[in-house]
C-alpha atoms as a PDB file:
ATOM      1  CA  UNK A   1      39.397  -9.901 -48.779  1.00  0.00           C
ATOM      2  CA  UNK A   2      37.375 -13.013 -49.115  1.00  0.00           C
ATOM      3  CA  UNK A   3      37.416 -16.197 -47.118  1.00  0.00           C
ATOM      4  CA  UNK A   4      36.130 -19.345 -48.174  1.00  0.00           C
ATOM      5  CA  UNK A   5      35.334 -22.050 -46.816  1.00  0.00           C
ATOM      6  CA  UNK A   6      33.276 -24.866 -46.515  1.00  0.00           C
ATOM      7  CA  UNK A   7      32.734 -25.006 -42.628  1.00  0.00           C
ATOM      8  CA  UNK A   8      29.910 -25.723 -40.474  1.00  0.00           C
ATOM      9  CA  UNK A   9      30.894 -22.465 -37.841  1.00  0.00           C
ATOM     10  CA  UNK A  10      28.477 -19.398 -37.538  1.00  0.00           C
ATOM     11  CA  UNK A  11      31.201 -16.529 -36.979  1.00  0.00           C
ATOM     12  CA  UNK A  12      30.345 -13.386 -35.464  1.00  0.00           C
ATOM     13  CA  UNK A  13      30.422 -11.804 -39.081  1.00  0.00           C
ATOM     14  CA  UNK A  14      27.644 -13.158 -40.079  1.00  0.00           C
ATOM     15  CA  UNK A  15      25.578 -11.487 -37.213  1.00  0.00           C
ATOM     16  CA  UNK A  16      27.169  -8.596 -37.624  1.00  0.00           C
ATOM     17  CA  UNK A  17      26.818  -8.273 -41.704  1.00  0.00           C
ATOM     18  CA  UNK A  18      23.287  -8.772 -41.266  1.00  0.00           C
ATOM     19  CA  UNK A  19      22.435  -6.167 -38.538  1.00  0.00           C
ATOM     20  CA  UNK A  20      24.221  -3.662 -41.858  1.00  0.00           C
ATOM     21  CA  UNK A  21      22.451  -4.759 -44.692  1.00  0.00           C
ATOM     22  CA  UNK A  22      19.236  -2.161 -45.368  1.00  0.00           C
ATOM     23  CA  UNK A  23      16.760  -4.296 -46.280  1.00  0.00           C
ATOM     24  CA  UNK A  24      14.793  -7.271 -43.815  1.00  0.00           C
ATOM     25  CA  UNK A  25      16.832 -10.719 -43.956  1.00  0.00           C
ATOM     26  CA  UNK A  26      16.630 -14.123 -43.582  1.00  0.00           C
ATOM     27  CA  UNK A  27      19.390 -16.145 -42.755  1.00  0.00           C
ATOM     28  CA  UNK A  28      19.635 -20.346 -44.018  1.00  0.00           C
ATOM     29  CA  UNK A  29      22.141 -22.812 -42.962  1.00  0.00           C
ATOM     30  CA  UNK A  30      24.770 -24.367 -45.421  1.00  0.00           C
ATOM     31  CA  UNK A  31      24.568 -27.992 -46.622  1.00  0.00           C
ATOM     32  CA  UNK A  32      28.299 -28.898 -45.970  1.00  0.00           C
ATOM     33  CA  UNK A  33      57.028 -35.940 -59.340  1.00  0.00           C
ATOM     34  CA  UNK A  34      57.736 -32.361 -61.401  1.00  0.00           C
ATOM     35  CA  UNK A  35      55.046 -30.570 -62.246  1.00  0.00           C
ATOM     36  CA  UNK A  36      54.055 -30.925 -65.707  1.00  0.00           C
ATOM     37  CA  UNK A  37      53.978 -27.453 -67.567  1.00  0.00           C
ATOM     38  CA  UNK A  38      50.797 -25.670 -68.716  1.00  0.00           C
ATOM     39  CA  UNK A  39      48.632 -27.122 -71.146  1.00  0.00           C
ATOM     40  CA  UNK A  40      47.224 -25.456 -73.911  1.00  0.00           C
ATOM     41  CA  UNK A  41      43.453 -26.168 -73.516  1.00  0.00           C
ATOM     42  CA  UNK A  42      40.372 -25.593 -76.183  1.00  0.00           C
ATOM     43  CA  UNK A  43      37.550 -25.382 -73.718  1.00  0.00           C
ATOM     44  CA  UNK A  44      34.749 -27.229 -74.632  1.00  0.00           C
ATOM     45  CA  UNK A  45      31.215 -24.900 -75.728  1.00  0.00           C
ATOM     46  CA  UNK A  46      28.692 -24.938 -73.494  1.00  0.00           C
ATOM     47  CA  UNK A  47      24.649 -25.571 -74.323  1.00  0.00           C
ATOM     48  CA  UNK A  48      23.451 -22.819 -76.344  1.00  0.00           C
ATOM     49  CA  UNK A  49      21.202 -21.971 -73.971  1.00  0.00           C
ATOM     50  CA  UNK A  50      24.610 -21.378 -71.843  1.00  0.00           C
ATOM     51  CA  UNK A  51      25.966 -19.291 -74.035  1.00  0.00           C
ATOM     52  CA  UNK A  52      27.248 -15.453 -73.589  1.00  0.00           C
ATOM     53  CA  UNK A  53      27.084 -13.096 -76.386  1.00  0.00           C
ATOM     54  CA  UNK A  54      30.898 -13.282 -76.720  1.00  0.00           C
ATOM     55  CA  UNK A  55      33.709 -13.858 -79.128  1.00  0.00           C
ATOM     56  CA  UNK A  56      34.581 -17.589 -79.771  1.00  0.00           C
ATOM     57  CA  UNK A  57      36.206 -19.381 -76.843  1.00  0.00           C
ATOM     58  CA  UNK A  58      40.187 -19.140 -77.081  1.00  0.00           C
ATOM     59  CA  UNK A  59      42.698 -21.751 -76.305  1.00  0.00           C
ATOM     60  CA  UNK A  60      43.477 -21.273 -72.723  1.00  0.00           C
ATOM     61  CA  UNK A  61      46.189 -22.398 -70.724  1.00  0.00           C
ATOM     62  CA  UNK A  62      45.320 -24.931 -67.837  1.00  0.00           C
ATOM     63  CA  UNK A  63      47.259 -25.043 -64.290  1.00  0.00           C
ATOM     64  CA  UNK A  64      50.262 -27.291 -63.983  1.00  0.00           C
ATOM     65  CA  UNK A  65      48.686 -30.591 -62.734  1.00  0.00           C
ATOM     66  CA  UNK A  66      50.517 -31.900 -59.520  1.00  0.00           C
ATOM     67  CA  UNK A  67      52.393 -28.299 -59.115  1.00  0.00           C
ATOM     68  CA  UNK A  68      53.539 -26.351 -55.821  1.00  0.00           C
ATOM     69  CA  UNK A  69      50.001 -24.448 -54.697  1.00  0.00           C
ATOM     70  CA  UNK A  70      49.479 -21.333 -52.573  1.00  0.00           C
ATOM     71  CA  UNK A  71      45.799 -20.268 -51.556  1.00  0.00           C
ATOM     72  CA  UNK A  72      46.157 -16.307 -50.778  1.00  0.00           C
ATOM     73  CA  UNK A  73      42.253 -14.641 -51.220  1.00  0.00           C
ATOM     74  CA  UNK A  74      42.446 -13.698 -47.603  1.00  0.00           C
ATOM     75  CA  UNK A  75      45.554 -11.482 -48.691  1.00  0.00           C
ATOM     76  CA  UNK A  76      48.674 -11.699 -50.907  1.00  0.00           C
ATOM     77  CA  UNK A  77      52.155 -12.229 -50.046  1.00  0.00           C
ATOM     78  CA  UNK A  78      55.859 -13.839 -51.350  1.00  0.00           C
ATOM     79  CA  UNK A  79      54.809 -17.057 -52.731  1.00  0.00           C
ATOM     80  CA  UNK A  80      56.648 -19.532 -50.708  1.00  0.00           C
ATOM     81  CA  UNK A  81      59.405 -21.569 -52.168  1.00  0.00           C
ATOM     82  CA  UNK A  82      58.466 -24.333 -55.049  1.00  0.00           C
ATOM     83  CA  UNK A  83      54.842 -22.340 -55.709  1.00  0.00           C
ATOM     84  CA  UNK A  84      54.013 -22.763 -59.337  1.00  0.00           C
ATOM     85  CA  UNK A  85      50.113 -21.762 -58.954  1.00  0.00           C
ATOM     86  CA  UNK A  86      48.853 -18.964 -57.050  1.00  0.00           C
ATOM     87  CA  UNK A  87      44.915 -18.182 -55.944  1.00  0.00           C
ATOM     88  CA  UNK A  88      44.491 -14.246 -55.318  1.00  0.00           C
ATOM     89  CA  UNK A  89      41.561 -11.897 -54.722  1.00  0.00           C
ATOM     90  CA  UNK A  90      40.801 -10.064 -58.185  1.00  0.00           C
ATOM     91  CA  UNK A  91      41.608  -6.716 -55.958  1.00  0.00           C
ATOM     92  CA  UNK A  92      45.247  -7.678 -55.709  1.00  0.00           C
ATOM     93  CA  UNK A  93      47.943  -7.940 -58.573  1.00  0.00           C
ATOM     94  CA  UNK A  94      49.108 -11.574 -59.454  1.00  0.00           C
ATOM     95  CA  UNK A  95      52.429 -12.746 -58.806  1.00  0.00           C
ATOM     96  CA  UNK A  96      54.970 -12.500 -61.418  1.00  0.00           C
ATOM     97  CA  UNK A  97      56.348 -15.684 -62.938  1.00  0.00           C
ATOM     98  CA  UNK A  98      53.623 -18.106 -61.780  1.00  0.00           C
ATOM     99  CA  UNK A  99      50.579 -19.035 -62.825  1.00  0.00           C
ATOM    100  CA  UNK A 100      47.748 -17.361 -61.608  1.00  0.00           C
ATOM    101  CA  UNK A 101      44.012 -17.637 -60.560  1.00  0.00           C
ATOM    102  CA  UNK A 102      41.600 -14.639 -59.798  1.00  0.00           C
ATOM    103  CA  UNK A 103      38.988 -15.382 -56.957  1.00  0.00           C
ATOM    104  CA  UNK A 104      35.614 -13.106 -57.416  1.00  0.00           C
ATOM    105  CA  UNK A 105      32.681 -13.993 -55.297  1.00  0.00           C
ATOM    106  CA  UNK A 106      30.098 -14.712 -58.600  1.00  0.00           C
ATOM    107  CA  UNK A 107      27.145 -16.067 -56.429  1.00  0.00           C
ATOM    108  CA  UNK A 108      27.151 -13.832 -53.650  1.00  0.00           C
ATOM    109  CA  UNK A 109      27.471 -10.760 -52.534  1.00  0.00           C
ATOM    110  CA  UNK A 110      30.230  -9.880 -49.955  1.00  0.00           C
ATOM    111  CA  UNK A 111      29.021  -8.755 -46.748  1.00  0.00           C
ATOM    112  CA  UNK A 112      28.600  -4.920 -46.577  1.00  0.00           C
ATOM    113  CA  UNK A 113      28.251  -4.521 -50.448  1.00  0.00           C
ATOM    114  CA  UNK A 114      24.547  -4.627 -50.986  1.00  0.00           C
ATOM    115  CA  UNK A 115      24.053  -1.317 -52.095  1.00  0.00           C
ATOM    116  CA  UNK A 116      26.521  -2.200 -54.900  1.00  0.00           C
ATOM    117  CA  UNK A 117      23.783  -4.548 -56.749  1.00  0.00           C
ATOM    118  CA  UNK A 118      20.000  -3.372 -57.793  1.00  0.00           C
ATOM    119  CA  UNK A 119      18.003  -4.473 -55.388  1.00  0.00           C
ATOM    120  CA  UNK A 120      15.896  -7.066 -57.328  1.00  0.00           C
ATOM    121  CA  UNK A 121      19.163  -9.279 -58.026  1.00  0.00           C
ATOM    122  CA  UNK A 122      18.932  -9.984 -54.659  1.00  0.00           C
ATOM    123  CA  UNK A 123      17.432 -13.431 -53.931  1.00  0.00           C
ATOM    124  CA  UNK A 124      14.329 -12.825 -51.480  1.00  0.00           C
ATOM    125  CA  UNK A 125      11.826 -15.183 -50.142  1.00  0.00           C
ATOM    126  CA  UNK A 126       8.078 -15.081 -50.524  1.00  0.00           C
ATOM    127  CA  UNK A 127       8.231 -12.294 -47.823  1.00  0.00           C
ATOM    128  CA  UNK A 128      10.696 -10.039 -49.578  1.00  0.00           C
ATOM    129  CA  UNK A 129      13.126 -10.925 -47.269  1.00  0.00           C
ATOM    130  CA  UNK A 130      16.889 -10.933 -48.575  1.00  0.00           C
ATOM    131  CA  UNK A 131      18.465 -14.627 -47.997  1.00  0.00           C
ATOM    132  CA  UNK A 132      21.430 -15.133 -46.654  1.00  0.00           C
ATOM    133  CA  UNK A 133      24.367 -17.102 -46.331  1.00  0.00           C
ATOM    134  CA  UNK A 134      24.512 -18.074 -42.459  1.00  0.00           C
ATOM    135  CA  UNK A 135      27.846 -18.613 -41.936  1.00  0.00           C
ATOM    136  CA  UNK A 136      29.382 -15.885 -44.013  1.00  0.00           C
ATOM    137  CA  UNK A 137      26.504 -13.249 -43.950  1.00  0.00           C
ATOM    138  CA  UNK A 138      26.287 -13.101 -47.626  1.00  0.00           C
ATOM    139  CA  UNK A 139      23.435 -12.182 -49.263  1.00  0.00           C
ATOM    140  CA  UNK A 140      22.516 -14.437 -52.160  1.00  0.00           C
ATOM    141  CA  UNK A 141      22.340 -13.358 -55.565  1.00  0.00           C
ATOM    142  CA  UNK A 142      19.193 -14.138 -57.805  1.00  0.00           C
ATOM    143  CA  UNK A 143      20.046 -16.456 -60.320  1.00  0.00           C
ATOM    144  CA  UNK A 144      16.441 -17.659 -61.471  1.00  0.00           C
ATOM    145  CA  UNK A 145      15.906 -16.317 -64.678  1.00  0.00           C
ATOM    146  CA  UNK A 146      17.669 -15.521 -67.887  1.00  0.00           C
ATOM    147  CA  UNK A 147      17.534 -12.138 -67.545  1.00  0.00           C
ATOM    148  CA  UNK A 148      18.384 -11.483 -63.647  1.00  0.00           C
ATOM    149  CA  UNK A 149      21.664 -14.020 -64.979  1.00  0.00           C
ATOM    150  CA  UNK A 150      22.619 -11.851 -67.338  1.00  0.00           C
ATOM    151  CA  UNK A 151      22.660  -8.711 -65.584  1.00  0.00           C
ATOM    152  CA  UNK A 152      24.319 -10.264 -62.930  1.00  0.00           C
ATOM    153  CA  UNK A 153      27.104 -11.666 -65.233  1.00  0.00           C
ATOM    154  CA  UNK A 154      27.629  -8.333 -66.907  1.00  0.00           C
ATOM    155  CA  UNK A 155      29.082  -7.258 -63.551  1.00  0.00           C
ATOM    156  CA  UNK A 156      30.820 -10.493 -62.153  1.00  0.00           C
ATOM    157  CA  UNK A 157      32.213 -10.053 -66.374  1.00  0.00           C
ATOM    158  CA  UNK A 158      33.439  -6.706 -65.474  1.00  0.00           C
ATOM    159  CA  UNK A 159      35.401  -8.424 -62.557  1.00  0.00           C
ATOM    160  CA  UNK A 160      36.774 -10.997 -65.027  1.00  0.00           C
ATOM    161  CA  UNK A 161      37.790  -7.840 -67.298  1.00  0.00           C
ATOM    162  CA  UNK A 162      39.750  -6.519 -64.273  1.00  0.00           C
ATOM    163  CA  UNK A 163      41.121 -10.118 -64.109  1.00  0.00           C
ATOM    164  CA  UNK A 164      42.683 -10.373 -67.662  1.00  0.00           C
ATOM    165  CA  UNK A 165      44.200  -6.855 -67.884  1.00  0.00           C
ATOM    166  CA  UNK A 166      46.279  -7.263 -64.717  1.00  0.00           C
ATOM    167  CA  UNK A 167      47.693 -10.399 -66.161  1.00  0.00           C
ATOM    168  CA  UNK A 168      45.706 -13.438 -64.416  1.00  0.00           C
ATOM    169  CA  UNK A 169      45.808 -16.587 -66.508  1.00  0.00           C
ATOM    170  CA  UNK A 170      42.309 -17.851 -64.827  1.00  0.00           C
ATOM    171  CA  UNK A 171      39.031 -17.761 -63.102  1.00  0.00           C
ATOM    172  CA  UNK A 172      38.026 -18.854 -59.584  1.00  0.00           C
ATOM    173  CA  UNK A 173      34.138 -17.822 -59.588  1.00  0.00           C
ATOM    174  CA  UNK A 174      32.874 -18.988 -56.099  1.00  0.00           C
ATOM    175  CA  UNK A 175      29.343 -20.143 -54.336  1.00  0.00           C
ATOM    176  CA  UNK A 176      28.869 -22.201 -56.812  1.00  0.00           C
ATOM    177  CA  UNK A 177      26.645 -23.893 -54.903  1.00  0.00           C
ATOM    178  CA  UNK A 178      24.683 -21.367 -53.718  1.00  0.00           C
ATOM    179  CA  UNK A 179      21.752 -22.968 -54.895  1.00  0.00           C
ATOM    180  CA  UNK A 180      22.070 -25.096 -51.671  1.00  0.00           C
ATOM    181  CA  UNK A 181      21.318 -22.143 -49.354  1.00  0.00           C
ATOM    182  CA  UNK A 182      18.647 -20.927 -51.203  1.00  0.00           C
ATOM    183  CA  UNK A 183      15.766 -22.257 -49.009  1.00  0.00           C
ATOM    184  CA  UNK A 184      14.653 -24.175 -52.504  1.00  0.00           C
ATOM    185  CA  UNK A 185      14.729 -20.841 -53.786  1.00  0.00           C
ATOM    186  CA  UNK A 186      17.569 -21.682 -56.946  1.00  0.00           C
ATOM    187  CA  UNK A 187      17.817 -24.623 -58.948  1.00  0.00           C
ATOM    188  CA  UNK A 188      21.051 -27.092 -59.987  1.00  0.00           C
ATOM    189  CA  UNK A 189      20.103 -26.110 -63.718  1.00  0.00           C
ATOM    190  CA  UNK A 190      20.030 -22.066 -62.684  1.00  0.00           C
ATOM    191  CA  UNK A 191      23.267 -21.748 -61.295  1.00  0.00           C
ATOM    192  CA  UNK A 192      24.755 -24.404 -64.488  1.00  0.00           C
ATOM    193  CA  UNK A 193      23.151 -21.562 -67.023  1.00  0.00           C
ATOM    194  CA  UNK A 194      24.964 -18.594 -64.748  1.00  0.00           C
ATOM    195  CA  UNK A 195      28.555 -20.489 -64.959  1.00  0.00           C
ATOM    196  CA  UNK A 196      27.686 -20.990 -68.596  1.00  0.00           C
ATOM    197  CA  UNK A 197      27.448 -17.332 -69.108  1.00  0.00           C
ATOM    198  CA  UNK A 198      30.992 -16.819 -67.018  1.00  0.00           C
ATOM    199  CA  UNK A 199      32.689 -19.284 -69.051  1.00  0.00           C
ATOM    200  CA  UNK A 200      31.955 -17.598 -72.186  1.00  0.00           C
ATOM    201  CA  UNK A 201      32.688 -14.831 -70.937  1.00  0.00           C
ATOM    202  CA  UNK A 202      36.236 -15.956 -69.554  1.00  0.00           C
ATOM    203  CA  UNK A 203      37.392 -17.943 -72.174  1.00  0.00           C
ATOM    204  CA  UNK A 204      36.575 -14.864 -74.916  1.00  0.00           C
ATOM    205  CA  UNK A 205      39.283 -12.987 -72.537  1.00  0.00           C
ATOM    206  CA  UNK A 206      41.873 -16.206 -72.853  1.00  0.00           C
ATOM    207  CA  UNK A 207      41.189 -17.338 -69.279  1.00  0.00           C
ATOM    208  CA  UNK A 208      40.714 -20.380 -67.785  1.00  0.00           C
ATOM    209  CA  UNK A 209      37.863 -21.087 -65.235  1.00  0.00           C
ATOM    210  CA  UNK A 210      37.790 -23.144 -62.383  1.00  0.00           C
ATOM    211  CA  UNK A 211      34.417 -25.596 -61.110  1.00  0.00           C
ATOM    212  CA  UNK A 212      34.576 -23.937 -57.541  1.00  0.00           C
ATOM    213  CA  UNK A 213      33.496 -27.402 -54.888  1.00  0.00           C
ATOM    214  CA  UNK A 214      30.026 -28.449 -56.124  1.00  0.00           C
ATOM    215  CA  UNK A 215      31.351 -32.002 -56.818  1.00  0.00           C
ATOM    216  CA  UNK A 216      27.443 -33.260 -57.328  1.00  0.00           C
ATOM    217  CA  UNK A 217      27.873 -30.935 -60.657  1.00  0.00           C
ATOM    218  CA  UNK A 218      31.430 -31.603 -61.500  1.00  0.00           C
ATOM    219  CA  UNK A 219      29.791 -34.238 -64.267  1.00  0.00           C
ATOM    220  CA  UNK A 220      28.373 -31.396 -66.248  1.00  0.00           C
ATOM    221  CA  UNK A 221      31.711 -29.505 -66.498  1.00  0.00           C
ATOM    222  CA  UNK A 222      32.420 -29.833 -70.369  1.00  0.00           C
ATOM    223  CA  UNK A 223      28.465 -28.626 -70.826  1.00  0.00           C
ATOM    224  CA  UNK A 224      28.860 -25.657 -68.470  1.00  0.00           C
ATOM    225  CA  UNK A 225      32.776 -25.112 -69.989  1.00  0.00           C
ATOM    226  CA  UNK A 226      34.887 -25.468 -67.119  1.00  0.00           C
ATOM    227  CA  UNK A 227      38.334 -26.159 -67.277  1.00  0.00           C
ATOM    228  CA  UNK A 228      39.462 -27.493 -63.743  1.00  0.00           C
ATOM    229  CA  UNK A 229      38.311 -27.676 -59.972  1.00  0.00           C
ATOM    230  CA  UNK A 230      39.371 -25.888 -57.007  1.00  0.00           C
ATOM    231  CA  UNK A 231      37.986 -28.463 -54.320  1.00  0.00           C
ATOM    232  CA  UNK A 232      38.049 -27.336 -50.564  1.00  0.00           C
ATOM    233  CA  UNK A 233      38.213 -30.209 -48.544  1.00  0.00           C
ATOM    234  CA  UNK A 234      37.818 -32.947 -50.801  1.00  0.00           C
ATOM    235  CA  UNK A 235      40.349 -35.179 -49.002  1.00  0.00           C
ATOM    236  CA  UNK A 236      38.038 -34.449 -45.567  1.00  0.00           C
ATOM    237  CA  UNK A 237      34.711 -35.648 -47.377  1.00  0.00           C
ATOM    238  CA  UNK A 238      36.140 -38.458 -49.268  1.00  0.00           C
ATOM    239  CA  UNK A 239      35.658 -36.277 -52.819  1.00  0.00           C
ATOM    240  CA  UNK A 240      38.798 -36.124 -54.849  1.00  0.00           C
ATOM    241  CA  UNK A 241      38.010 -39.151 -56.554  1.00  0.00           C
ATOM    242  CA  UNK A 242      34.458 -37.922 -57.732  1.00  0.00           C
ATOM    243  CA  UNK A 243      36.559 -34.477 -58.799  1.00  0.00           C
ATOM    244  CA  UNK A 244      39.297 -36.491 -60.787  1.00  0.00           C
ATOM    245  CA  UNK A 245      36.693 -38.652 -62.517  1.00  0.00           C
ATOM    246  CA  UNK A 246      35.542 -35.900 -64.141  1.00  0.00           C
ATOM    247  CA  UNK A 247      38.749 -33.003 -64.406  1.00  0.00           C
ATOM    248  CA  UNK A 248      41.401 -36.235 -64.598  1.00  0.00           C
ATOM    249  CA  UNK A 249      44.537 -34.617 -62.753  1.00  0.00           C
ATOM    250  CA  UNK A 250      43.768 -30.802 -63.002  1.00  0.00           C
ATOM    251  CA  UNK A 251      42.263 -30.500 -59.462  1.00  0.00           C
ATOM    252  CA  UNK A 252      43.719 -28.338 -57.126  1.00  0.00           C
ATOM    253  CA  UNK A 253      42.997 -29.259 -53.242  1.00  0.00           C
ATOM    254  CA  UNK A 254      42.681 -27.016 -50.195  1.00  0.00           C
ATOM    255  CA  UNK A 255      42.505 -29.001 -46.979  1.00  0.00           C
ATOM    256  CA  UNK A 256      42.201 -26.706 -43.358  1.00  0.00           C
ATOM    257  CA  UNK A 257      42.859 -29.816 -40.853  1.00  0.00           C
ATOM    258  CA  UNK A 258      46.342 -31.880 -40.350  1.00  0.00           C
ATOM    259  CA  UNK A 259      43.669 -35.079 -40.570  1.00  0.00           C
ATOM    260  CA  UNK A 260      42.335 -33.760 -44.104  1.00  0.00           C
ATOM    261  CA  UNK A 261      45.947 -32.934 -45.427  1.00  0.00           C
ATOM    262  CA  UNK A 262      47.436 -36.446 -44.632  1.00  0.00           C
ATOM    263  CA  UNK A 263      44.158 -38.131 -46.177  1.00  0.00           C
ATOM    264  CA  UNK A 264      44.438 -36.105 -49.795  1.00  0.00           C
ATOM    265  CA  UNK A 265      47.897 -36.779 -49.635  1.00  0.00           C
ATOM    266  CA  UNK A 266      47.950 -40.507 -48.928  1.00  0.00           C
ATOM    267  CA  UNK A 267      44.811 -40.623 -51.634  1.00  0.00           C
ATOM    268  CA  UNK A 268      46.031 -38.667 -54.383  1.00  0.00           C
ATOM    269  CA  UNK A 269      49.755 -36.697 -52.998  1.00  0.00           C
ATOM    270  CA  UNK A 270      51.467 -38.094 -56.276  1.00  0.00           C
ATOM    271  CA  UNK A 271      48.470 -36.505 -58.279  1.00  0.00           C
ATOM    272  CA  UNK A 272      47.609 -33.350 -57.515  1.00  0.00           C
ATOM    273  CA  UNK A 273      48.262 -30.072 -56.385  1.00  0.00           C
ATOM    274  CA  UNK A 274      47.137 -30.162 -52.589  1.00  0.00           C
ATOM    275  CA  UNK A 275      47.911 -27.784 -49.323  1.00  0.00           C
ATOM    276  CA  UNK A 276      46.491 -27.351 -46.293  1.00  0.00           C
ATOM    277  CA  UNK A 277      46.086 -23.129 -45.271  1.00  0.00           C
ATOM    278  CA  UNK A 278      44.383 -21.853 -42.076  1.00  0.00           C
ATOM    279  CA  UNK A 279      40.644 -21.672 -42.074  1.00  0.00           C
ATOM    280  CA  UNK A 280      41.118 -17.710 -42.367  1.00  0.00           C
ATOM    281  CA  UNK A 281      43.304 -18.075 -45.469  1.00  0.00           C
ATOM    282  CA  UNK A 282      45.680 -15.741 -43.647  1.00  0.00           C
ATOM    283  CA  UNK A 283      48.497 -14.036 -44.964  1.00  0.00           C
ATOM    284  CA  UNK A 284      52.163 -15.397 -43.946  1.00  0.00           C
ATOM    285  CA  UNK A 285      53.594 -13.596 -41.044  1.00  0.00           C
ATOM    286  CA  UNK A 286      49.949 -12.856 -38.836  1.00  0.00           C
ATOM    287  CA  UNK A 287      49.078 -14.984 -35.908  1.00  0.00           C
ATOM    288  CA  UNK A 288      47.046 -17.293 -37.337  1.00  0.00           C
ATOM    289  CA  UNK A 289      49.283 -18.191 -40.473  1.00  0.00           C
ATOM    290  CA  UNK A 290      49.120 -22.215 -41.399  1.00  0.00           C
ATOM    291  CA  UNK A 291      50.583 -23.603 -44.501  1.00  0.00           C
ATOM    292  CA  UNK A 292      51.427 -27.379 -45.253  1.00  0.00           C
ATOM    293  CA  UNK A 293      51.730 -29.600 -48.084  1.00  0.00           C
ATOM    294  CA  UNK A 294      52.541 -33.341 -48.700  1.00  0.00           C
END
């Protein structure tokens, strides 16, 4: 499973995902009405120094805007009642009759699964040390140059494959902003080239993709080719307007607090797709299960 989000805690995985990985680490703190029905979307091309190898973009089919939303990449389970749009780990199927997003992990590398990537697409620091997302324990993948991107999005596009044939209508690529962790290491412009090479990628297999937080890049989104955002927290940091400015209504918001849920939905409840999950992203019926919406 995966679990996402942005939150300032160190858990105990992180310590304990970096006493397993084989190689010397170093570990860097984190920055911080109906629904309408699909539309039919031609996604924009990206620079052409973005640009995959891949058949033309197809017309894709955006999210409802302002539709019932359930967040489930720590674990599916029955969509509750009025759920239009679903979120789902690309390891489990997608729920029949909704729409549906696929979460992969495009920037980093769960913890555990280090052996699963060569070792120079591992982002290391002038010591050879692996970095590492602190409070996840996530090694960082090694966006820097055009040919460690490409490698890498041959596999994250082999994920996206996986995506399309089980029926998923889009993309949720995450860490976007991995760049921030990076100890200077990545660039803005690096990790815009990498989600240019994912949207190509996507949209040749008639998917959507979704801008993943990142809100200082959301400007760039027809360049880079994305088609929506999936914002964590937006109504929390005052960002949903900086997220609509640039995706108009197609923003889908995850809040974790009862103070972040009530300020997206007094901001922007009549809008867009908003609910608030557990920090955990649980799945309904364990312990820690929290779902609200507006």
């Amino acid at each position: 499973m995966r679990l996402r989000v942005r939150s300032a805690r160190v858990t105990a995985l992180a310590a304990l995902a970096a006493a397993a990985v084989a190689v010397p680490l170093v570990l860097v703190d984190r920055a911080g009405a109906a629904p309408t029905a699909p539309r039919a979307h031609t996604p924009a091309a990206a620079p052409a120094s973005h640009r995959a190898a891949a058949a033309p973009a197809a017309t894709v089919a955006l999210p409802p805007a302002h539709a019932g939303f359930d967040y489930q990449i720590g674990g599916a389970y029955t969509p509750p009642a009025g759920v239009q749009v679903v979120s789902r780990d690309h390891d489990d199927p997608p729920a029949a009759g909704l729409y549906n997003i696929c979460y992969v992990n495009a920037f980093q590398v769960q913890p555990g699964a280090e052996g699963d990537w060569d070792a120079d697409l591992l982002l290391r620091d002038a010591s050879g040390k692996v970095v590492v997302d602190q409070d996840w324990g996530e090694a960082l993948l090694d966006v820097s140059t055009a040919a460690k991107r490409t490698r890498i999005a041959d596999k994250v596009g082999a994920w996206i494959d996986q995506c399309a044939a089980k029926g998923y209508q889009a993309v949720e690529p995450d860490n976007y902003d991995s760049y921030s962790r990076s100890k200077k290491l990545l660039t803005p412009a690096e990790a815009e080239a990498y989600i240019g090479l994912l949207s190509a990628h996507a949209h040749s297999k008639g998917l959507a993709i979704a801008q993943k937080n990142t809100v200082e890049l959301a400007g760039d989104r027809t360049a880079n080719g994305l088609d929506f955002a999936v914002a964590e927290e937006c109504g929390t940091y005052n960002e949903c307007g900086d997220y609509t400015a640039a995706f108009g209504d197609h923003v889908i918001v995850i809040e974790y607090t009862a103070k972040g849920l009530t300020k997206a939905c007094s901001g922007w409840g009549d809008q867009l797709s908003i609910v608030r999950r557990d920090r955990d992203v649980s799945p309904a019926g364990s312990s820690g299960y929290v779902r609200k919406t507006c």
